[in-house]
C-alpha atoms as a PDB file:
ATOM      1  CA  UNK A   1      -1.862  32.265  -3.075  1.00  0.00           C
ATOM      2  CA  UNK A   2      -5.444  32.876  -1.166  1.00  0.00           C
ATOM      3  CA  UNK A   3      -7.006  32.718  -4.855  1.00  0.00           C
ATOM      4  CA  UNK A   4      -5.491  29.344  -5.145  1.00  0.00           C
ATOM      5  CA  UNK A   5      -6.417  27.833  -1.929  1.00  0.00           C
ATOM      6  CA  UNK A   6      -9.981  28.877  -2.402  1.00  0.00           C
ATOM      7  CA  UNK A   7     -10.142  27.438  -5.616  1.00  0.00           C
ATOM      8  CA  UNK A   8      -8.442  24.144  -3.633  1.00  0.00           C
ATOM      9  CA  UNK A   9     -10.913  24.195  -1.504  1.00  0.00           C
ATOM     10  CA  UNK A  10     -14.213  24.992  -3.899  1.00  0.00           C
ATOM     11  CA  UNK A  11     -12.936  21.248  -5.748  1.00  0.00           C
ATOM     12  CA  UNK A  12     -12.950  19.427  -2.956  1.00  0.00           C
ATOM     13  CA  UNK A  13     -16.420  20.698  -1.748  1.00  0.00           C
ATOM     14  CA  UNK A  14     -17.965  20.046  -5.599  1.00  0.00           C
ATOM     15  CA  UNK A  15     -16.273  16.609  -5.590  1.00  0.00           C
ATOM     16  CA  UNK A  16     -17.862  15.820  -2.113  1.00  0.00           C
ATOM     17  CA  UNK A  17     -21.049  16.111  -3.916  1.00  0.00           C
ATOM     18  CA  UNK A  18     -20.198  13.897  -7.080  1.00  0.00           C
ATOM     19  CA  UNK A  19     -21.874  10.329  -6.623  1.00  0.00           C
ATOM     20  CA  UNK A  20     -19.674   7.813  -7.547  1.00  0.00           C
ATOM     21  CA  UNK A  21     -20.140   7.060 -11.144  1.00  0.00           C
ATOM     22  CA  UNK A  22     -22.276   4.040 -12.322  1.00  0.00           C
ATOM     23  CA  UNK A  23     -23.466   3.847 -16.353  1.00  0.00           C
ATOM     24  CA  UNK A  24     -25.902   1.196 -17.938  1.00  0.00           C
ATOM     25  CA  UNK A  25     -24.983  -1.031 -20.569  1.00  0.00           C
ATOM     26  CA  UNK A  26     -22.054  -3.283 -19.418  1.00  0.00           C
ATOM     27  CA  UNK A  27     -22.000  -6.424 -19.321  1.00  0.00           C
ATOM     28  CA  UNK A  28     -21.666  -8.278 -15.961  1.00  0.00           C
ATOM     29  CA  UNK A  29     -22.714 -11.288 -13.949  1.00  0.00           C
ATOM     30  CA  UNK A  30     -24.987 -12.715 -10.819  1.00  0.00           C
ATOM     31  CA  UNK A  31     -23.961 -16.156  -8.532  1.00  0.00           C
ATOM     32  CA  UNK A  32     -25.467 -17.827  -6.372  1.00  0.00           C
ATOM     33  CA  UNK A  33     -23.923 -19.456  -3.025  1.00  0.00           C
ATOM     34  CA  UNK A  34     -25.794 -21.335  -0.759  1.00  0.00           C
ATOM     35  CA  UNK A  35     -29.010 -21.143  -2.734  1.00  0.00           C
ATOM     36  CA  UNK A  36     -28.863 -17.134  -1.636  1.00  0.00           C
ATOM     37  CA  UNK A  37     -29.161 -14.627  -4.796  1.00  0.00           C
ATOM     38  CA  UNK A  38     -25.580 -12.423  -4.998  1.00  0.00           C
ATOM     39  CA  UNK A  39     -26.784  -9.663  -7.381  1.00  0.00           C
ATOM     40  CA  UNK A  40     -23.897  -7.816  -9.590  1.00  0.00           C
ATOM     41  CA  UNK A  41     -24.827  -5.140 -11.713  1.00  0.00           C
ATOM     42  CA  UNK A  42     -25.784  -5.021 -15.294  1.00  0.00           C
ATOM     43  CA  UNK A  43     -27.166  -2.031 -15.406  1.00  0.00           C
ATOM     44  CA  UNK A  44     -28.640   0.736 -13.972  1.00  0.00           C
ATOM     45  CA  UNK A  45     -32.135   1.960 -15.612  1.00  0.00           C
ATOM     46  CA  UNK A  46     -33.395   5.022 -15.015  1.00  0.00           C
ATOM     47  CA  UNK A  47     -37.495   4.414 -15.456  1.00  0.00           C
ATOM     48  CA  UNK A  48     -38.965   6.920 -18.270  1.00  0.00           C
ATOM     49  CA  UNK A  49     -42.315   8.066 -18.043  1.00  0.00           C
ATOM     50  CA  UNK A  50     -44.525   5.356 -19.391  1.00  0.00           C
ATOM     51  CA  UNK A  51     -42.076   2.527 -18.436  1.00  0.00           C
ATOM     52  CA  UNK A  52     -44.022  -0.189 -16.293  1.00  0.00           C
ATOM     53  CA  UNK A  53     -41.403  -2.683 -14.902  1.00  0.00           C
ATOM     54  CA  UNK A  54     -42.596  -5.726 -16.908  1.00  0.00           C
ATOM     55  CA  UNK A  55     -41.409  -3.741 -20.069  1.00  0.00           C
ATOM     56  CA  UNK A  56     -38.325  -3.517 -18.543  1.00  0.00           C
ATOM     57  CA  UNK A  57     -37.648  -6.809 -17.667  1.00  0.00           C
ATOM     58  CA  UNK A  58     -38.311  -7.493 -21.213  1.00  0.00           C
ATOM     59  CA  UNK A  59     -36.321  -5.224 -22.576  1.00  0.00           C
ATOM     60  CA  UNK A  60     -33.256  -6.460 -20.462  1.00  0.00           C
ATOM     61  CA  UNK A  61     -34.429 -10.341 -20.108  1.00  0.00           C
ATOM     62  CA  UNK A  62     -34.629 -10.489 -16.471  1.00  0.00           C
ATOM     63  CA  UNK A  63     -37.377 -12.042 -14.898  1.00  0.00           C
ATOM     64  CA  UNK A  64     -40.320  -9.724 -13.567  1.00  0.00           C
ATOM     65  CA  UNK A  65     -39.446 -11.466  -9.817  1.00  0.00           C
ATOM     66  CA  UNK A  66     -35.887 -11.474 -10.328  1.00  0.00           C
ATOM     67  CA  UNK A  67     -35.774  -7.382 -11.273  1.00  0.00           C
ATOM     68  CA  UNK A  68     -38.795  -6.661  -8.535  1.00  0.00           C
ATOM     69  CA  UNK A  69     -36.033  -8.842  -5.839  1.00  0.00           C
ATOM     70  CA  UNK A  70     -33.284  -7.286  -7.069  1.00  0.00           C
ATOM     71  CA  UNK A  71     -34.626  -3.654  -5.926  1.00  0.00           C
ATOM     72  CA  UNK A  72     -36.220  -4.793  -2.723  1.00  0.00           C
ATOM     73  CA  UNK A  73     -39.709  -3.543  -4.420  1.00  0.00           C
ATOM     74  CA  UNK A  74     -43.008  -5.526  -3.076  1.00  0.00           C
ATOM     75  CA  UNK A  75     -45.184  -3.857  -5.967  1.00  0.00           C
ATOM     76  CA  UNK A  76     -44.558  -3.654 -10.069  1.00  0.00           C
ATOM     77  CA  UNK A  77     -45.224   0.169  -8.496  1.00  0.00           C
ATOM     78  CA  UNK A  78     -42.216   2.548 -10.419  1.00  0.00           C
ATOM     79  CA  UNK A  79     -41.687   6.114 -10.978  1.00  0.00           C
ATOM     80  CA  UNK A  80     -40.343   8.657 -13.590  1.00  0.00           C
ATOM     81  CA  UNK A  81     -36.744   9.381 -12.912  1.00  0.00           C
ATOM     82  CA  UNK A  82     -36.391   5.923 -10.826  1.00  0.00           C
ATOM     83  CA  UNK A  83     -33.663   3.979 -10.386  1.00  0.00           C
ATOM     84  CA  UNK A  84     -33.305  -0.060 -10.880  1.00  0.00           C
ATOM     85  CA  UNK A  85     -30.598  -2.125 -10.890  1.00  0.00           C
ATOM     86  CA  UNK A  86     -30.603  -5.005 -13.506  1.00  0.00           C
ATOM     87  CA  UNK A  87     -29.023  -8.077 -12.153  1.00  0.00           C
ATOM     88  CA  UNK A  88     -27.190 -10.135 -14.515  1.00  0.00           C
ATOM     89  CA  UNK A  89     -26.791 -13.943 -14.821  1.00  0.00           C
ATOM     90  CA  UNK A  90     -24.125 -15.503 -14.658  1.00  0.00           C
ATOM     91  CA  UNK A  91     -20.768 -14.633 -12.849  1.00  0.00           C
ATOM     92  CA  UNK A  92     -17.356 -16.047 -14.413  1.00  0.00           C
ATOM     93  CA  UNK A  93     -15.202 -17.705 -12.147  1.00  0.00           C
ATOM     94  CA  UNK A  94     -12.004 -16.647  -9.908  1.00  0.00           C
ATOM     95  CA  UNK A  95      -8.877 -16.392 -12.112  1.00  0.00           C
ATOM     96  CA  UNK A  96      -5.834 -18.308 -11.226  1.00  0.00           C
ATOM     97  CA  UNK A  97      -2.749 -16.086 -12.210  1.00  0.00           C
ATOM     98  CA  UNK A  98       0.384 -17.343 -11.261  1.00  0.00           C
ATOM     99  CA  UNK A  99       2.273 -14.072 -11.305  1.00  0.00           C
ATOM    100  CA  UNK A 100       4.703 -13.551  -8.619  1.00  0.00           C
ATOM    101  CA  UNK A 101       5.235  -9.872  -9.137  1.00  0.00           C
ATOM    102  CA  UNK A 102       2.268  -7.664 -11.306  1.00  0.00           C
ATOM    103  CA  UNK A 103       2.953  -4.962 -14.146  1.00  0.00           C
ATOM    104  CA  UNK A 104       3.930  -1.630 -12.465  1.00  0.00           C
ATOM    105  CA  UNK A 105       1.079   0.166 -14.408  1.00  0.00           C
ATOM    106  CA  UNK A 106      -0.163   3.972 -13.591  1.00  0.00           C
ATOM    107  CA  UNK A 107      -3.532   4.510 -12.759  1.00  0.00           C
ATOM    108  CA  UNK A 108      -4.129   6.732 -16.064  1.00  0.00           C
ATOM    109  CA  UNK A 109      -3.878   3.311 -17.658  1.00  0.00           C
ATOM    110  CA  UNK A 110      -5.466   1.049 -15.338  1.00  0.00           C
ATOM    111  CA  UNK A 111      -8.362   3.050 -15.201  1.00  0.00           C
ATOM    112  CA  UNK A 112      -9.097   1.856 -19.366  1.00  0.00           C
ATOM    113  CA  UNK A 113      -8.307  -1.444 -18.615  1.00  0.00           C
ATOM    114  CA  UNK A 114      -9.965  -2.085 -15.349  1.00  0.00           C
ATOM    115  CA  UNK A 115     -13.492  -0.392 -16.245  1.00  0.00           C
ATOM    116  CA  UNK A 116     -16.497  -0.054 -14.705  1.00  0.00           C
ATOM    117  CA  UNK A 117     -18.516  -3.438 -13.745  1.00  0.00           C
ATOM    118  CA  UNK A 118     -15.483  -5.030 -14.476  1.00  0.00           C
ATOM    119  CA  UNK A 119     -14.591  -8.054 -12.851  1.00  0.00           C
ATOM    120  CA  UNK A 120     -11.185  -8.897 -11.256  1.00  0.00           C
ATOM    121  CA  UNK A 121      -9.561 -11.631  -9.306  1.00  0.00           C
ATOM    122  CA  UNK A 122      -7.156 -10.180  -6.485  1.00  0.00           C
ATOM    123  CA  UNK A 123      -4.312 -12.045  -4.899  1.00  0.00           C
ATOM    124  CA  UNK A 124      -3.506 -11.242  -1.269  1.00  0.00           C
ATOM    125  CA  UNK A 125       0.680 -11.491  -1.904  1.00  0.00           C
ATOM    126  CA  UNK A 126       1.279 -12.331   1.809  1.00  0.00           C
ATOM    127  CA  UNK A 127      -1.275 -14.790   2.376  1.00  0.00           C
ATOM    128  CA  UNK A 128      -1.591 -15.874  -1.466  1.00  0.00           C
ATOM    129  CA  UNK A 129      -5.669 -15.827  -0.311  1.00  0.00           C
ATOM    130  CA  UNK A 130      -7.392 -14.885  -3.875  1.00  0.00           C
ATOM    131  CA  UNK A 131     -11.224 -13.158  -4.059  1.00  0.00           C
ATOM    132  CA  UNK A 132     -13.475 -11.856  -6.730  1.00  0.00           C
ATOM    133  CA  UNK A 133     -14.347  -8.180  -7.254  1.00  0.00           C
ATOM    134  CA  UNK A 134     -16.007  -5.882  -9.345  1.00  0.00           C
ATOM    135  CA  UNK A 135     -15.556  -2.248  -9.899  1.00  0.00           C
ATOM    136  CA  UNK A 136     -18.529  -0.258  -9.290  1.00  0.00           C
ATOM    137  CA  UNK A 137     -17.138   3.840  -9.323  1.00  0.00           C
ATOM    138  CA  UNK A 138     -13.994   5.760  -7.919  1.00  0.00           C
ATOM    139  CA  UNK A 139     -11.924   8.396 -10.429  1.00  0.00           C
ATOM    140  CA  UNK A 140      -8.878   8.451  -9.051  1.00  0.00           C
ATOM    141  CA  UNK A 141      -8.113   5.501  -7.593  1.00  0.00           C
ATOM    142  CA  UNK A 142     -10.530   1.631  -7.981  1.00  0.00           C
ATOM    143  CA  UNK A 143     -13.833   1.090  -5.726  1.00  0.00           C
ATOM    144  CA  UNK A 144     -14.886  -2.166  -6.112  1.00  0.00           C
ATOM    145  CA  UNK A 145     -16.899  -4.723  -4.189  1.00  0.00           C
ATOM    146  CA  UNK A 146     -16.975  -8.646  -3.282  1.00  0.00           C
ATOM    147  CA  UNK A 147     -18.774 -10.687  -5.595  1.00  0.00           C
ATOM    148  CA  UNK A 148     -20.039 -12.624  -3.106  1.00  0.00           C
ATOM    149  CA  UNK A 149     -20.340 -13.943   0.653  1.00  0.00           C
ATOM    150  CA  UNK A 150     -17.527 -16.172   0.058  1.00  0.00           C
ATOM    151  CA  UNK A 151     -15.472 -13.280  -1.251  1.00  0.00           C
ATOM    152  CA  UNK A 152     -15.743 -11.096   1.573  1.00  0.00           C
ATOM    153  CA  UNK A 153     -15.157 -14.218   4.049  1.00  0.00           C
ATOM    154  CA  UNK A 154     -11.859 -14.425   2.538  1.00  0.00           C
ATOM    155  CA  UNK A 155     -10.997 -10.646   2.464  1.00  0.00           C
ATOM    156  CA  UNK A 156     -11.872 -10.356   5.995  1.00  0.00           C
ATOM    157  CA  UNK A 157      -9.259 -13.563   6.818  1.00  0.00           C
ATOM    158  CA  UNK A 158      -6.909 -11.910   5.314  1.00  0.00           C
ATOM    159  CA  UNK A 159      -7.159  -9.365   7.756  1.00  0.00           C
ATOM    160  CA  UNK A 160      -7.858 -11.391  10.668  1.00  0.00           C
ATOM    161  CA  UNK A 161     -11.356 -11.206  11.086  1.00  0.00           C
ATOM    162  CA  UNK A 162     -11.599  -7.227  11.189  1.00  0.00           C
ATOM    163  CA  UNK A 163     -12.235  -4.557   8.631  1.00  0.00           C
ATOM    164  CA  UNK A 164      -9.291  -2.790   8.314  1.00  0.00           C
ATOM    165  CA  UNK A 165      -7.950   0.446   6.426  1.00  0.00           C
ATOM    166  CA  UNK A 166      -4.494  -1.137   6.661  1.00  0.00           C
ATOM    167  CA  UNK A 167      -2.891  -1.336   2.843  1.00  0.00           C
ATOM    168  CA  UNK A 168      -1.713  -4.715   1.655  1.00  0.00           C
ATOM    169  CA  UNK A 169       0.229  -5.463  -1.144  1.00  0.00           C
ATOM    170  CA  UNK A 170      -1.533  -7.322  -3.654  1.00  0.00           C
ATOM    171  CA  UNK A 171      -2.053  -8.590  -7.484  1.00  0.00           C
ATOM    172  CA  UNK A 172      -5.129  -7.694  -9.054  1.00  0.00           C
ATOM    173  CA  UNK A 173      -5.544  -9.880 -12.850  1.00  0.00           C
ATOM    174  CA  UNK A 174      -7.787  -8.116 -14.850  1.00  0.00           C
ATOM    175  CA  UNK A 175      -8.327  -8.801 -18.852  1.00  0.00           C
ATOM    176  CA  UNK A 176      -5.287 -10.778 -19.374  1.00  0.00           C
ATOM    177  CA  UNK A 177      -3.063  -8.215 -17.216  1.00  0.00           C
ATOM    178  CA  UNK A 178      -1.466  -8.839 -13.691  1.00  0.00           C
ATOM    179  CA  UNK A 179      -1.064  -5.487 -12.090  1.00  0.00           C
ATOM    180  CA  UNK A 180       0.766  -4.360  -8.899  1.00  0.00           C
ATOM    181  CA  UNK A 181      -1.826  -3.164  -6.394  1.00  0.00           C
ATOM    182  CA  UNK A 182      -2.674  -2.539  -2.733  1.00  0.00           C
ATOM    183  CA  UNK A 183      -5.695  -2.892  -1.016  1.00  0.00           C
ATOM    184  CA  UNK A 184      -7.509  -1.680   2.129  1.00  0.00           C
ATOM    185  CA  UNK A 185     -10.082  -4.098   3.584  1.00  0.00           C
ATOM    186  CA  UNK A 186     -12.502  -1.142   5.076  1.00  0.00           C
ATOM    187  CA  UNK A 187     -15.990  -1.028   3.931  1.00  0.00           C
ATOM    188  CA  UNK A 188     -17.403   2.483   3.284  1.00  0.00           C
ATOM    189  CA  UNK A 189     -19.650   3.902   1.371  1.00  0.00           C
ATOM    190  CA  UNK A 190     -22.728   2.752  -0.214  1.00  0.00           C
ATOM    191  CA  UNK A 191     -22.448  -0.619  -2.526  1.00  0.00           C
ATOM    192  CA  UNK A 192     -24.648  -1.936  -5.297  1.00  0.00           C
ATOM    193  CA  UNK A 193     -23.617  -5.552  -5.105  1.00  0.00           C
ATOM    194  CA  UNK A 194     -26.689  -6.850  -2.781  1.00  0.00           C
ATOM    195  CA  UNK A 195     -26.484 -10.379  -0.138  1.00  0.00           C
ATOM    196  CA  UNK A 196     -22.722  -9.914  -0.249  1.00  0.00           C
ATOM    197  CA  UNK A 197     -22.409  -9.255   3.302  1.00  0.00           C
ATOM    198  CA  UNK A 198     -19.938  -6.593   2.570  1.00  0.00           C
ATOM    199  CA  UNK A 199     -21.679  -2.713   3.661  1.00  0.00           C
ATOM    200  CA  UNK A 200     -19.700  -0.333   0.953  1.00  0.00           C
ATOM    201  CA  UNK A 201     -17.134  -0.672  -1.435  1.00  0.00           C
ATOM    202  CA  UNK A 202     -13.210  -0.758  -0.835  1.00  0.00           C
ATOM    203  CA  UNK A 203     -10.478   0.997  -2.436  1.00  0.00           C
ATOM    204  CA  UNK A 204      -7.609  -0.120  -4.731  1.00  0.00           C
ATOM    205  CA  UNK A 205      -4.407   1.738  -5.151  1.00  0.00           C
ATOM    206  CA  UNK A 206      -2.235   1.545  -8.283  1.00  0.00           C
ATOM    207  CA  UNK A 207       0.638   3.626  -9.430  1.00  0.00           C
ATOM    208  CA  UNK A 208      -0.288   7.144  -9.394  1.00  0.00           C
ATOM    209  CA  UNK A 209      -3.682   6.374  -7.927  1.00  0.00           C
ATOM    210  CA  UNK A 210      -5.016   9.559  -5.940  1.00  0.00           C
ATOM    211  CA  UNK A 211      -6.756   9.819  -2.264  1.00  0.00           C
ATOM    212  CA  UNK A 212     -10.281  11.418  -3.039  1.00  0.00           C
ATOM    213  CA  UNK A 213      -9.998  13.379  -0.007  1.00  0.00           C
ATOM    214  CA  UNK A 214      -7.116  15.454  -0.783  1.00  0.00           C
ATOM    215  CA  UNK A 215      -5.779  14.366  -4.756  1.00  0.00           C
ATOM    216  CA  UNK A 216      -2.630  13.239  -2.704  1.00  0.00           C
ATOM    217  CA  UNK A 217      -0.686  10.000  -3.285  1.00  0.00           C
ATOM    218  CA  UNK A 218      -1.292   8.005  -0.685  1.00  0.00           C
ATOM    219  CA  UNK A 219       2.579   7.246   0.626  1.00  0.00           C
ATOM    220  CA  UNK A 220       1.751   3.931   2.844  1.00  0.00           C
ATOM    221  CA  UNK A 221      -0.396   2.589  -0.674  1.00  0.00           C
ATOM    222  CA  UNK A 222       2.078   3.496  -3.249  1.00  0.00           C
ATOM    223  CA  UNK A 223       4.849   1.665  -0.997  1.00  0.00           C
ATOM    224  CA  UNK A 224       2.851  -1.273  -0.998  1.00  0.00           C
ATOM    225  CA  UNK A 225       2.220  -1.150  -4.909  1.00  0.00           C
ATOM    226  CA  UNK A 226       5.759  -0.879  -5.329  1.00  0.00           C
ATOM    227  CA  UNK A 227       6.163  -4.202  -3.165  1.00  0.00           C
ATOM    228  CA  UNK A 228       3.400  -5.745  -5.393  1.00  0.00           C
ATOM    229  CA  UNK A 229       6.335  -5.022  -8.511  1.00  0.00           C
ATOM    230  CA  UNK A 230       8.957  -6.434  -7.010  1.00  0.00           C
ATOM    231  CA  UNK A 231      10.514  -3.109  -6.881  1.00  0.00           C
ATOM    232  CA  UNK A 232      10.944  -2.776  -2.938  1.00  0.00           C
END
């Protein structure tokens, strides 16, 4: 028993120190509202030595101002081992599902259809209020991010002008699914998406989905999923 609850407790310390995942390559989109730049991801570079950032906005077909904007950097200064987000172009818009209850789907298959720098449109079931997210990291349950400052105008009237922790039931369409879901309208964390007025990510519960703190369902989230079903 004391072997086990060090071992417990030696997985939650490593996982404290796990970044939240990000990988290069996908395939995602930027928009634009009220002539202000909302940067999503494309990818994350990591400069190699003898990188300069014009070959990299080559490489990826940014523009040199839009990549040197995108990172906050005031010089084409960059470093070995460096960092850079790629901002993308163009951002598809909001679906419209008309799903009145979503697919009662575990997490262990969300996770493969809901990927990383995935886009989503989530429906608030009480309100019927409907914003744009991506995913940008969490294993065991989704972390995602408003698109844009309209986006996280709406999530925050949905909860009454205040960030709250509070889960709601909701549908999240996703690559042709509908899936039962409940979100939390807290920002925490650090976020990628930039001018979204949004500081962090939030969290999405599925079926199954996991509380990083503890790997413990969390009861109020997986009630609200199940409301998201139709099954309570």
């Amino acid at each position: 028993m004391k072997f086990r609850k060090i071992l417990y407790l030696l997985i939650i310390v490593l996982m404290a120190g796990v970044p939240r995942p990000l990988f290069a390559e996908e395939t995602v989109a930027a928009a634009e509202v009220d002539h202000q730049h909302q940067y999503v991801v494309k990818a994350i570079h990591i400069v190699k030595k003898g990188e300069s950032l014009w070959s990299i906005s080559r490489h990826y077909g940014v523009e040199l101002e839009k990549l040197m904007e995108a990172n906050d950097l005031t010089s084409d200064t960059i470093f070995p081992r460096q960092k850079l987000v790629i901002p993308a172009e163009n951002v598809p818009e909001a679906g419209n599902s008309q799903a009145k209850e979503g697919e009662f789907i575990h997490w262990n298959q969300v996770q493969n259809m809901f990927r990383l720098f995935d886009f989503a449109t989530v429906t608030d079931m009480e309100t019927g209020l409907t914003f744009r997210v991506q995913r940008t990291g969490g294993r065991f349950h989704a972390d995602v991010e408003p698109v844009s400052q309209d986006d996280t105008a709406i999530i925050k009237k949905i909860y009454n002008g205040q960030w709250s922790w509070s889960p709601r039931a909701a549908l999240v369409a996703v690559n042709g699914h509908t899936i039962a879901a409940s979100i939390s309208g807290m920002p925490h964390g650090r976020g990628v998406i930039k001018h979204n007025d949004f500081p962090g990510y939030m969290c999405i519960h599925f079926r199954g989905s996991l509380k990083t703190s503890d790997l413990k369902e969390d009861l109020e989230h997986q009630k609200m999923v199940r409301k998201a079903a139709g099954l309570d």
